[in-house]
N, C-alpha and C. Protein backbone atom coordinates (compact mmCIF):
# COMPACT_ATOMS: atom_id res chain seq x y z
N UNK A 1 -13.59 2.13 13.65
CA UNK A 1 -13.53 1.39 12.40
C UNK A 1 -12.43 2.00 11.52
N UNK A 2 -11.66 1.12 10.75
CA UNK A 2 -10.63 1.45 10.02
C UNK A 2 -10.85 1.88 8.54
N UNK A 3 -10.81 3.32 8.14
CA UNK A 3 -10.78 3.68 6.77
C UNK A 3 -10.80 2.54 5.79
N UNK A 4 -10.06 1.24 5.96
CA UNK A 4 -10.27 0.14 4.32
C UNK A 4 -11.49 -0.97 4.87
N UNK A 5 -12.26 -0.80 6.10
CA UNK A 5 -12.83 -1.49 6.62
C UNK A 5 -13.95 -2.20 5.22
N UNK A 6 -14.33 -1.28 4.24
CA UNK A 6 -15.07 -1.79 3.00
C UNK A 6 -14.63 -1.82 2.14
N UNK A 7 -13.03 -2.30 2.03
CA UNK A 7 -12.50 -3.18 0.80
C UNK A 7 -11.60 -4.37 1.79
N UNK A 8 -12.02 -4.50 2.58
CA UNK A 8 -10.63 -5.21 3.48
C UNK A 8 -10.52 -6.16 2.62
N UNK A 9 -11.34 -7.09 2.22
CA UNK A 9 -11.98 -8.58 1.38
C UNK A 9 -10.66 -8.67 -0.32
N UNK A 10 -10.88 -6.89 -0.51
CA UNK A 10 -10.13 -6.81 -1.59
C UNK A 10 -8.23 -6.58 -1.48
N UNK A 11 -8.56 -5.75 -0.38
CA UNK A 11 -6.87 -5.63 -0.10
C UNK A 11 -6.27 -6.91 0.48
N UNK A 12 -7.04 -7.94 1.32
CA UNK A 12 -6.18 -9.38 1.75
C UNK A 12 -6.20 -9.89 -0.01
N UNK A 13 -7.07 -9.62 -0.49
CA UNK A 13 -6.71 -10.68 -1.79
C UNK A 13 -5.78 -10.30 -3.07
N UNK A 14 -5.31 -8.91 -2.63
CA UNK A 14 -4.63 -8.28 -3.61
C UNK A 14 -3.19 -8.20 -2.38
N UNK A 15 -2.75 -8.74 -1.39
CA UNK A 15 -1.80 -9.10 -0.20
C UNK A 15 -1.56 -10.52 -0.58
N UNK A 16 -2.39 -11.90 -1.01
CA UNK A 16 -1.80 -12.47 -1.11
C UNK A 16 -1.38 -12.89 -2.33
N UNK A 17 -1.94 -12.19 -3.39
CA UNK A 17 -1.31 -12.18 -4.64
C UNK A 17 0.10 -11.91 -4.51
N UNK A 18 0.38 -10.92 -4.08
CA UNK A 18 1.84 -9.88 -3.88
C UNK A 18 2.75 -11.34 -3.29
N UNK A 19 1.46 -11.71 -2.01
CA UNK A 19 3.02 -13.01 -1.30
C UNK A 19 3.00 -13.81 -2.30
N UNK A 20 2.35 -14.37 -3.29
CA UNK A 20 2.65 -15.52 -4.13
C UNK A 20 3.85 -15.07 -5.71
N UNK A 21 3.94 -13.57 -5.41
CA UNK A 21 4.64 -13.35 -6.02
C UNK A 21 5.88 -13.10 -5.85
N UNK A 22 5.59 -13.21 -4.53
CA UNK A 22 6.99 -12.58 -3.84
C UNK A 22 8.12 -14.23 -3.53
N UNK A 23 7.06 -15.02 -3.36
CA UNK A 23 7.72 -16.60 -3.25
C UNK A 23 8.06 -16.87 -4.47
N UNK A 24 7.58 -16.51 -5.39
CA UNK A 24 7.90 -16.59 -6.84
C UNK A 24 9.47 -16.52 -7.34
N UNK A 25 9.54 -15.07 -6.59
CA UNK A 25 10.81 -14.20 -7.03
C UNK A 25 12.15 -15.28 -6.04
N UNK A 26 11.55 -15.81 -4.58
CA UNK A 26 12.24 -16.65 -4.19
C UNK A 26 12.93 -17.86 -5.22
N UNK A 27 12.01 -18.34 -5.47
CA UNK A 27 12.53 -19.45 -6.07
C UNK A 27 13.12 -19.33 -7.55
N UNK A 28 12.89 -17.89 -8.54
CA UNK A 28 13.77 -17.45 -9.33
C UNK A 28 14.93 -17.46 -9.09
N UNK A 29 15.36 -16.48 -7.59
CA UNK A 29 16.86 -16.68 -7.28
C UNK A 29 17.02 -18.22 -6.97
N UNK A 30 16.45 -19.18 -6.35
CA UNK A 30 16.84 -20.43 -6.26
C UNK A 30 17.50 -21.28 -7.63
N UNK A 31 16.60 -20.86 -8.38
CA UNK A 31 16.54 -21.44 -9.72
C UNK A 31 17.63 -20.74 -10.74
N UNK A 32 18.11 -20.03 -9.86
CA UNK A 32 19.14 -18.98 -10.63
C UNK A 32 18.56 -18.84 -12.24
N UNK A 33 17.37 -18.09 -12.16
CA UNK A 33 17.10 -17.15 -13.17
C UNK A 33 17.61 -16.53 -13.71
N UNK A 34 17.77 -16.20 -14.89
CA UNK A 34 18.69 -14.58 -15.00
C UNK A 34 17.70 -13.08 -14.82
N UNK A 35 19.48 -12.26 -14.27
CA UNK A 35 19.00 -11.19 -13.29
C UNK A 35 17.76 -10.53 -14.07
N UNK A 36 17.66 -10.34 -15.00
CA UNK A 36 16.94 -9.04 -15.55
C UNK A 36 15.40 -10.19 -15.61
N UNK A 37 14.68 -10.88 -15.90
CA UNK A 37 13.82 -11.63 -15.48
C UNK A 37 13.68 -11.38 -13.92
N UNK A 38 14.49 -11.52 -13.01
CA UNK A 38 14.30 -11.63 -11.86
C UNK A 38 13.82 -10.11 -11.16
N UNK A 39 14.66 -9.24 -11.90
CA UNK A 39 14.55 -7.63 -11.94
C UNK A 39 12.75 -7.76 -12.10
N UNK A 40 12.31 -7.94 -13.92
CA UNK A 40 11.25 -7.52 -14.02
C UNK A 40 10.00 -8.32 -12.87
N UNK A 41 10.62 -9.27 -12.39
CA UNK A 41 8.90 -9.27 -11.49
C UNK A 41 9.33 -8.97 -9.96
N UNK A 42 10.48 -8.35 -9.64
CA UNK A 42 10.75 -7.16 -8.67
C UNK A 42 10.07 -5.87 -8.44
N UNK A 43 10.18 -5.58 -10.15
CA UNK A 43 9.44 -4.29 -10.53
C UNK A 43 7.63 -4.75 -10.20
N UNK A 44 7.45 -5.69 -11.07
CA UNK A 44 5.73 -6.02 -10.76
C UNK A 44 5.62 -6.06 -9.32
N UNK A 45 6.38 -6.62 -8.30
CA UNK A 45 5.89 -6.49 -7.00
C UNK A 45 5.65 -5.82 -6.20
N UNK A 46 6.64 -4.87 -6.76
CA UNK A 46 6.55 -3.33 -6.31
C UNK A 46 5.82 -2.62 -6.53
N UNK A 47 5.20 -2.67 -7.71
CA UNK A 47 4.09 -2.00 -8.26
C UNK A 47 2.67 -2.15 -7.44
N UNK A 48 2.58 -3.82 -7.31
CA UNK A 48 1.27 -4.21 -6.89
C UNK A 48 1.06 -3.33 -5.11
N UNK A 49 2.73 -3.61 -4.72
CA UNK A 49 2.63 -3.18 -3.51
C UNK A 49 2.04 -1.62 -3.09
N UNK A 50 2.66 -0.91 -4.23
CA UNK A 50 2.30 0.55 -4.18
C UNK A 50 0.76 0.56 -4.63
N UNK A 51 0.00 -0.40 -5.49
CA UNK A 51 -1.19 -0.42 -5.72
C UNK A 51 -1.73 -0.58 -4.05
N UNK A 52 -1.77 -1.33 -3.60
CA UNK A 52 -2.09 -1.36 -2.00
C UNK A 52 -2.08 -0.35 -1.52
N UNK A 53 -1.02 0.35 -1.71
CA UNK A 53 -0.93 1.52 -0.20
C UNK A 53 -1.55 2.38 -1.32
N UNK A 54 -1.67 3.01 -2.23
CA UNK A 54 -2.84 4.07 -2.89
C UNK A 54 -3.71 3.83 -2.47
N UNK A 55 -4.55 2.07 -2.73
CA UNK A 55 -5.82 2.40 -2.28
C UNK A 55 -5.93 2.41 -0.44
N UNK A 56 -5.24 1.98 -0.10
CA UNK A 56 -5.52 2.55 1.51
C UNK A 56 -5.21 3.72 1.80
N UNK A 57 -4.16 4.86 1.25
CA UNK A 57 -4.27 6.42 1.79
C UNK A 57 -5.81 6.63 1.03
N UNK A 58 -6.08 6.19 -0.62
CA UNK A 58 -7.48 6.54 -0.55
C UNK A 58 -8.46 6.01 0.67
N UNK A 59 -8.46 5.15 0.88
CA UNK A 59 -9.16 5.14 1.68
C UNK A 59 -9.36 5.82 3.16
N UNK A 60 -7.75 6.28 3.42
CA UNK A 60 -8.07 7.07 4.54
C UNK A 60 -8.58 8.30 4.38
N UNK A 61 -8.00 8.66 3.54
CA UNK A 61 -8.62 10.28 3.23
C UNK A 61 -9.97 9.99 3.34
N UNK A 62 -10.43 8.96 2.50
CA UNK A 62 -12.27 9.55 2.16
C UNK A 62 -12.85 8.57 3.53
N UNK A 63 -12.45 8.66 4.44
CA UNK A 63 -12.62 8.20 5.83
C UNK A 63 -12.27 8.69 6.98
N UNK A 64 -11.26 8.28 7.35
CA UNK A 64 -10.52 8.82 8.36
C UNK A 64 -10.05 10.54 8.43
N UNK A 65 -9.74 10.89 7.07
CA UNK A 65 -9.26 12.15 7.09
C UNK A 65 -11.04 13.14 7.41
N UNK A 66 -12.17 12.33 6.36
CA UNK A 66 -13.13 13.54 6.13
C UNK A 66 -14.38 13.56 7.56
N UNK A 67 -13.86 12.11 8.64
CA UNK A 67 -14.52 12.58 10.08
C UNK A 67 -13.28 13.29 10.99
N UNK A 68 -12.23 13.59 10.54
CA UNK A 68 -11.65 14.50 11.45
C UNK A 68 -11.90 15.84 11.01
N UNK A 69 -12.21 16.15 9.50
CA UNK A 69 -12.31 17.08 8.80
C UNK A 69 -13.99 17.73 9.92
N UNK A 70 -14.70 16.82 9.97
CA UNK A 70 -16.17 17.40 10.99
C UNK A 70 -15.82 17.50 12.30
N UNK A 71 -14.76 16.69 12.74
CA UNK A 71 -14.64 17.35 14.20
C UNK A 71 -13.76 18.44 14.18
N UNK A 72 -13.01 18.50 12.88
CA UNK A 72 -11.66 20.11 13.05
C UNK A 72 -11.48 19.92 14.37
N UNK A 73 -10.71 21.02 14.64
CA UNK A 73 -9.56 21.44 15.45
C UNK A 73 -8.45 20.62 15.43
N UNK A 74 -7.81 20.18 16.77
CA UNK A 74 -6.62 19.53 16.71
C UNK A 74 -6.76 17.98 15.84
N UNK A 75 -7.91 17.24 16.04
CA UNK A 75 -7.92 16.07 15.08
C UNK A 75 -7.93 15.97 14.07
N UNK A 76 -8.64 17.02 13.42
CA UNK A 76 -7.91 17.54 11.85
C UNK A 76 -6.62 17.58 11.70
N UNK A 77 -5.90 18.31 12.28
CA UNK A 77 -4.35 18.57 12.21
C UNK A 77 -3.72 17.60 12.76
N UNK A 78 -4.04 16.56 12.94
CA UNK A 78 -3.39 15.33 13.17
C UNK A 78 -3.51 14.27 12.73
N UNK A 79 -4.42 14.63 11.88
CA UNK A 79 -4.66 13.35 10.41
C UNK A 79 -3.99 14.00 9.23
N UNK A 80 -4.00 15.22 9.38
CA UNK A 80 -3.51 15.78 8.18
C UNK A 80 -2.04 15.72 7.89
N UNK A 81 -1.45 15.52 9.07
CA UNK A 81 0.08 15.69 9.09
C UNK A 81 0.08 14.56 8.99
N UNK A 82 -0.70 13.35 9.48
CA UNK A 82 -0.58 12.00 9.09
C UNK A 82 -0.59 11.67 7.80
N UNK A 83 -1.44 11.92 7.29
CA UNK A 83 -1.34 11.90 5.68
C UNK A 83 -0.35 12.23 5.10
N UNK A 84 -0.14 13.66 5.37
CA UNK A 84 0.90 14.04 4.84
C UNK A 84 2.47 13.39 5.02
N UNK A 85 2.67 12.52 5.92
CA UNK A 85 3.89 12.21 6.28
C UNK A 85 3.90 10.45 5.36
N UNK A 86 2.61 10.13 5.59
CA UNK A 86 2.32 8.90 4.77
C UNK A 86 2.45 9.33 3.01
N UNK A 87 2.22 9.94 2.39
CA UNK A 87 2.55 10.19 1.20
C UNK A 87 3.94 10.51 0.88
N UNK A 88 4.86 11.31 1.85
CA UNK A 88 5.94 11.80 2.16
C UNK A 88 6.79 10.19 1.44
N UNK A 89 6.45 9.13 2.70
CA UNK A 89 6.98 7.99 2.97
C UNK A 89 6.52 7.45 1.45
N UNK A 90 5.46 7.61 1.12
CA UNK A 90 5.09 6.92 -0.75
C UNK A 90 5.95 7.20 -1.53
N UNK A 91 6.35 8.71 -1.56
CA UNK A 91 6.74 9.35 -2.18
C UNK A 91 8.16 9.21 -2.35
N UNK A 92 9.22 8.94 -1.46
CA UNK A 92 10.82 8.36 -1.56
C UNK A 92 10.47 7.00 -1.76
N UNK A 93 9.69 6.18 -1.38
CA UNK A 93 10.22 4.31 -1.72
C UNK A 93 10.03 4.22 -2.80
C-alpha cells in the first residue's frame, strides 16, 4: 500500500484543480494576456503543485519511511536516502 493511500480522494482532487489551471494558463497565452497576469497564475500553479508533493513526502514519511523505520537495517537506509533525495529534488525546483 502506498503512503497517500488515505488522502488519494484528496490529492486527485487537488491534481485536477492544478490541470484546470494549467488549461487556464493555456488559453491566457492564446488569448494573449498580458505577461505579468500570465506570470501570476504560473506562480499559483506552482504553488498548488508544490502543495501536492508536501503532502505526499508527508505522507511518506509518516508511512513508508516509519515501517522501514521497524524493520531498520538496510530498508531504513533506503527510504531514507529516498527521502532525502526527494526533498533534495523539492528543494532546487
Amino acid at each position: 500500500m502506498v503512503g497517500y493511500a488515505s488522502s488519494k480522494d484528496d490529492q486527485l482532487k487537488r491534481l485536477r484543480r492544478i490541470e484546470g489551471q494549467v488549461r487556464g494558463l493555456q488559453r491566457m497565452v492564446e488569448e494573449d494576456t498580458y505577461c505579468i497576469d500570465v506570470l501570476t497564475q504560473v506562480s499559483a500553479a506552482t504553488k498548488a503543485l508544490q502543495s501536492v508533493a508536501l503532502g505526499l513526502l508527508e505522507d511518506h514519511m509518516a508511512h513508508c519511511m516509519v515501517e522501514a523505520a521497524r524493520v531498520g537495517g538496510a530498508e531504513q537506509e533506503a527510504k531514507l536516502r529516498e527521502a532525502a533525495d526527494a526533498i533534495a529534488r523539492l528543494v532546487r525546483s
